[in-house]
N, C-alpha and C. Protein backbone atom coordinates (compact mmCIF):
# COMPACT_ATOMS: atom_id res chain seq x y z
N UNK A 1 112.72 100.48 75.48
CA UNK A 1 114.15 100.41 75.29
C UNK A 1 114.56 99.20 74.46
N UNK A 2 114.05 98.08 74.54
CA UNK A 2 114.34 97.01 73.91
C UNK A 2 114.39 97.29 72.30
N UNK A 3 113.37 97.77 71.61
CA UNK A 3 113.45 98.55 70.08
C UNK A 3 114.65 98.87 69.99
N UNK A 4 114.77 99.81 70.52
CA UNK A 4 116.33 101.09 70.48
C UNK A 4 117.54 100.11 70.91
N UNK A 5 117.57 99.18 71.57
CA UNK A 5 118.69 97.83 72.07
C UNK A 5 118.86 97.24 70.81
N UNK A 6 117.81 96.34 69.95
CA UNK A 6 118.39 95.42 69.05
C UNK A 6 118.11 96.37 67.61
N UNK A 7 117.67 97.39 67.71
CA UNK A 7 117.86 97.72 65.80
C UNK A 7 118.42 98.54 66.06
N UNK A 8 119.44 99.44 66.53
CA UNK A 8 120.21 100.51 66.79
C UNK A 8 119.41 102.15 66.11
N UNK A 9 118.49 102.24 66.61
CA UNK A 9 117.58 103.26 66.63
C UNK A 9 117.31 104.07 67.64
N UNK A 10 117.81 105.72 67.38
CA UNK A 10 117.89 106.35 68.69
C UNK A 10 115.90 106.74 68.50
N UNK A 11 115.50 107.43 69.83
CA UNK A 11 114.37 108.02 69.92
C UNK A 11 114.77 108.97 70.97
N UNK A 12 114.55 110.43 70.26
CA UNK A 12 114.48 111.65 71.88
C UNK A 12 113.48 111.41 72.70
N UNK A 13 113.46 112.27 73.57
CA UNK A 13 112.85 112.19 74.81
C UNK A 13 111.70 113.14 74.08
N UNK A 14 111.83 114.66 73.37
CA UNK A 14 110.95 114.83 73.20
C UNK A 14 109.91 114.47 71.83
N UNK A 15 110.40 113.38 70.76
CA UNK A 15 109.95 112.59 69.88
C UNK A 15 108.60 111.78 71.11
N UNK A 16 109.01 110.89 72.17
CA UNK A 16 108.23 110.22 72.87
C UNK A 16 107.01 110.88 73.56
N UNK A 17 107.58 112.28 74.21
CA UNK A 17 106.49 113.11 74.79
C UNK A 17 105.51 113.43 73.72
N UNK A 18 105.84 113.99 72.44
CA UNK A 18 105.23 114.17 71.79
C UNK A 18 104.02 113.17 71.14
N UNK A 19 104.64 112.50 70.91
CA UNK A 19 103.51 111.01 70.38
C UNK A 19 103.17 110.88 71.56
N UNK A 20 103.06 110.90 72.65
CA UNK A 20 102.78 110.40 73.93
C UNK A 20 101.08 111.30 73.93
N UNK A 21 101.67 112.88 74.08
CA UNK A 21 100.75 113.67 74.04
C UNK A 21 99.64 113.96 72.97
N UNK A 22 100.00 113.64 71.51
CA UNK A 22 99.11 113.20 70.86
C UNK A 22 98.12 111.94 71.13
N UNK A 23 98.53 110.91 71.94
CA UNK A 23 97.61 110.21 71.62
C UNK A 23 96.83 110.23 73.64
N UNK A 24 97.21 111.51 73.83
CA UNK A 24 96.33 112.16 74.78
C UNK A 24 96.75 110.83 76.03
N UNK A 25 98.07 110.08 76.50
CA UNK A 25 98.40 109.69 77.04
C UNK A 25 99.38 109.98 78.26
N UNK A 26 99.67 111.44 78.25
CA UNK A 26 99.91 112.21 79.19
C UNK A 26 99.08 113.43 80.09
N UNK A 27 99.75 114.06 80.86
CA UNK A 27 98.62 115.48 81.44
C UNK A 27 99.45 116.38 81.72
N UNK A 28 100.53 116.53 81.88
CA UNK A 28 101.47 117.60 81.92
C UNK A 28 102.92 117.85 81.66
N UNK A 29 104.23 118.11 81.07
CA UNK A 29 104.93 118.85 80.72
C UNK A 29 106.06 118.01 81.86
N UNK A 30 107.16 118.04 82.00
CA UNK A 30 108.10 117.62 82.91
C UNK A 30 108.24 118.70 83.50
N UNK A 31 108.28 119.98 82.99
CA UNK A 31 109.18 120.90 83.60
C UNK A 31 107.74 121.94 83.66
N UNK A 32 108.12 123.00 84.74
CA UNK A 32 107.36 123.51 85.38
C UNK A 32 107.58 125.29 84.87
N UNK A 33 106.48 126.21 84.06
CA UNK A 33 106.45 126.88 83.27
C UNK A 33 106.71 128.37 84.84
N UNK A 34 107.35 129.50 84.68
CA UNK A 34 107.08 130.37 85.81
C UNK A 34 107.34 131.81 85.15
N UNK A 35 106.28 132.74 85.02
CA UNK A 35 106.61 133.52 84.31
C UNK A 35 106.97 135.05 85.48
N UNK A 36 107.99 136.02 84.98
CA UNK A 36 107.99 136.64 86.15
C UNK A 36 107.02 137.76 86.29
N UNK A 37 107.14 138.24 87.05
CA UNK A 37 106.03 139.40 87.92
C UNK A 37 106.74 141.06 87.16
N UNK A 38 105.57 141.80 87.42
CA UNK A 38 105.99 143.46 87.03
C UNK A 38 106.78 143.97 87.99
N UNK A 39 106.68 143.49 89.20
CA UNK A 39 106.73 144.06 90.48
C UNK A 39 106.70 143.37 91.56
N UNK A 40 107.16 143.67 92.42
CA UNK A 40 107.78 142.16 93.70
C UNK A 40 106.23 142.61 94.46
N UNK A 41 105.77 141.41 94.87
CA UNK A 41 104.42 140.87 96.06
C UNK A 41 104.12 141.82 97.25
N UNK A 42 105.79 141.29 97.78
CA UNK A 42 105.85 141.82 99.27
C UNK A 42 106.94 142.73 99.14
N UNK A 43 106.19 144.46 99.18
CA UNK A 43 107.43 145.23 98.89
C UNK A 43 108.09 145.65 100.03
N UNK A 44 109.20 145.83 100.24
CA UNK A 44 110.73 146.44 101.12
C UNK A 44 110.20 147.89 101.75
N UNK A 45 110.36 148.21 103.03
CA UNK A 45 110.40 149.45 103.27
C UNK A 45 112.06 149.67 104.25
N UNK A 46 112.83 148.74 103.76
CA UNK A 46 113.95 149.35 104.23
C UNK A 46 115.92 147.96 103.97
N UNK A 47 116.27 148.67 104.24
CA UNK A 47 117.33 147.78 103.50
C UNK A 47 117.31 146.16 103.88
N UNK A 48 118.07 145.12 103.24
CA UNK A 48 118.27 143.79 103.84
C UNK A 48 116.95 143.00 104.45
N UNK A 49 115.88 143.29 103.43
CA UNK A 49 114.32 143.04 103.74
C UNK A 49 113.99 141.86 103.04
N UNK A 50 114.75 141.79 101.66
CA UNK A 50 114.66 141.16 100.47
C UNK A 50 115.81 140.07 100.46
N UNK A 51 115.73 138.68 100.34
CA UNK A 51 116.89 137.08 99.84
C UNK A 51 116.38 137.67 98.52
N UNK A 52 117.70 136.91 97.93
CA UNK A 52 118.12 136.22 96.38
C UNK A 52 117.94 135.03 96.77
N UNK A 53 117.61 134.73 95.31
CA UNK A 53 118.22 132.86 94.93
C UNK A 53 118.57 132.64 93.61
N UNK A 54 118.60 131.41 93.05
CA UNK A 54 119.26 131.28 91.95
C UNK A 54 118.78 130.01 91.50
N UNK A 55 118.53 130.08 89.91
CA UNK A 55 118.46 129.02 89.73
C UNK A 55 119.48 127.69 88.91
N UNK A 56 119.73 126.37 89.70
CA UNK A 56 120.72 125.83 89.18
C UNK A 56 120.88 125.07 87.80
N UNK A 57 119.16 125.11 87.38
CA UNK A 57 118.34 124.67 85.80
C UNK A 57 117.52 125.55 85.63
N UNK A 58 117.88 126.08 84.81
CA UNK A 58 116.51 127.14 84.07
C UNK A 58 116.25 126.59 82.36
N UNK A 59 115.30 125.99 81.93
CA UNK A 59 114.59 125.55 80.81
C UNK A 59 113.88 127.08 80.02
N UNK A 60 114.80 126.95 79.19
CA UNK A 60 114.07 127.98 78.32
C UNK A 60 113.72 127.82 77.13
N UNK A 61 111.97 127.70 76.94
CA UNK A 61 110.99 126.80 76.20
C UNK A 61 111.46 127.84 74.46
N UNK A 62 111.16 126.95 73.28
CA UNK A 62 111.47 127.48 72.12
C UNK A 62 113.08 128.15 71.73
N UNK A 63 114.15 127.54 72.74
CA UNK A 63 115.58 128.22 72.58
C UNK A 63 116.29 127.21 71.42
């Protein structure tokens, strides 16, 4: 932060990850990748079997 304090130079967050990860100084991603299913796990054999939820951040990678 001190750089970016006295020469008035912004840096993103993902400028830093990036050089970060090039120089193989990280191991994983902030955010957590979840791809969905064809078909639910545990299937229903009758009404009010199945919760919702929601999500209040959804990251959608390449938008």
């Amino acid at each position: 932060m001190r750089f970016t304090d006295t020469h008035d130079y912004f840096v993103s967050k993902a400028s830093v990850y990036r050089l970060l990860k090039a120089l193989d100084l990280t191991t994983s991603p902030t955010y957590v990748v979840i791809k969905a299913a064809n078909e639910f796990k545990n299937k229903t054999t009758a009404s009010n079997q199945m919760g919702q939820t929601d999500f209040t951040y959804l990251k959608v990678i390449g938008w």
